[in-house]
Protein backbone atom coordinates (compact mmCIF):
# COMPACT_ATOMS: atom_id res chain seq x y z
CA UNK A 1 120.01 109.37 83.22
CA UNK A 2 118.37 112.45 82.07
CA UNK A 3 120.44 115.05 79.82
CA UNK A 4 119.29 118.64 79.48
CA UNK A 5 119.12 120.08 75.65
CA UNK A 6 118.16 123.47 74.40
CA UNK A 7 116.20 124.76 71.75
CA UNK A 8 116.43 127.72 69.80
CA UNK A 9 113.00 128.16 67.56
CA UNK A 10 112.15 131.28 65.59
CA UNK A 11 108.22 130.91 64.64
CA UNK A 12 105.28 133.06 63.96
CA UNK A 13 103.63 134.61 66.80
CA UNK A 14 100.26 133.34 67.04
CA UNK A 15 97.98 133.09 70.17
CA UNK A 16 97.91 129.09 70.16
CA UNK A 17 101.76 128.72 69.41
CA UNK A 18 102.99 128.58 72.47
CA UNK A 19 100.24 126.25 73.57
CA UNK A 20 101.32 124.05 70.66
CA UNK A 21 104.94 123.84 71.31
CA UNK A 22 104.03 123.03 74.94
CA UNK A 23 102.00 119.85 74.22
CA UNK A 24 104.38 118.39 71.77
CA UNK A 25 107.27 118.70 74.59
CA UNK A 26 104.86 116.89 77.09
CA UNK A 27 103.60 113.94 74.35
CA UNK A 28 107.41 112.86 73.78
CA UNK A 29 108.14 112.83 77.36
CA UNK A 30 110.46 115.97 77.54
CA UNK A 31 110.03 117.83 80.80
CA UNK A 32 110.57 121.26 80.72
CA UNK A 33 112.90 122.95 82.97
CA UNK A 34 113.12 126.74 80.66
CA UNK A 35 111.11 128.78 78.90
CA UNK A 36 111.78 132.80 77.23
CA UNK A 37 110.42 134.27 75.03
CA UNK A 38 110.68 137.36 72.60
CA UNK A 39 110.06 139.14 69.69
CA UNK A 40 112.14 139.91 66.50
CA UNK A 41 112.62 143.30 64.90
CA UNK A 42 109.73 142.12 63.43
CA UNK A 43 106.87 141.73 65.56
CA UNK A 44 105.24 139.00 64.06
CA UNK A 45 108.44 136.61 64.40
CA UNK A 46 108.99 135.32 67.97
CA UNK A 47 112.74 133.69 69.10
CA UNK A 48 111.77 130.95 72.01
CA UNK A 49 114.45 129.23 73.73
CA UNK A 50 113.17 125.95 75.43
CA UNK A 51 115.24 123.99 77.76
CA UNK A 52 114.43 120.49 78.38
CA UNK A 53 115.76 117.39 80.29
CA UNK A 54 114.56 113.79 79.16
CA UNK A 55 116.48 110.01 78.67
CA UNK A 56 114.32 110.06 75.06
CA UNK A 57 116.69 111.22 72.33
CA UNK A 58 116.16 115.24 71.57
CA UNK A 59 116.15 114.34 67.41
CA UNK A 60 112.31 113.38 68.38
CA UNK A 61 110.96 116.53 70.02
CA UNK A 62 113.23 118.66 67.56
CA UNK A 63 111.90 116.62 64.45
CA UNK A 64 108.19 117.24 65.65
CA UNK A 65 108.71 121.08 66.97
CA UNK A 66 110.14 121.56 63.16
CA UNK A 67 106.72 120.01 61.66
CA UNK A 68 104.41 122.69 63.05
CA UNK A 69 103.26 125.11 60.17
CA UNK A 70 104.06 128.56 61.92
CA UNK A 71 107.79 127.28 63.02
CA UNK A 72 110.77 128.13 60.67
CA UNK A 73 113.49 126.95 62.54
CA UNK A 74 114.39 124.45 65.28
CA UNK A 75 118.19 124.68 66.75
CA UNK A 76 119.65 122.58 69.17
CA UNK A 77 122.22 124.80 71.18
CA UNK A 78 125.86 123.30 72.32
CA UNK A 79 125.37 122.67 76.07
């Protein structure tokens, strides 16, 4: 049975970020079902939320999202 999760990350805004974060959610077998997008006060700091739905356990694509150089944080939201 699938479960739906959702992920704050806060992360640099760079042209091949969002590219990034996109591949790592397909490799681990997420499927994504939400995307937004926006940028801090600071404009070079990017808040995306992610919502995904998968039967793999979310610690996986939350471990790798937090591995990726230009991401400072990965939160999983209360559903």
């Amino acid at each position: 049975m699938s479960q739906s999760h959702t992920l704050l990350i806060g992360a640099d805004d760079k042209p091949e970020l969002l590219e990034r974060l996109l591949r790592i959610v397909r490799h681990r077998g997420f499927r994504l079902t939400s995307l937004d997008m926006h940028h801090t006060d600071d404009c070079n700091v990017v808040e995306i939320t992610l919502q995904v739905t998968s039967d793999r356990p979310i610690a996986n694509l939350q471990s790798q999202l937090d591995k990726l150089w230009d991401v400072s944080h990965v939160r999983l939201l209360p559903q």
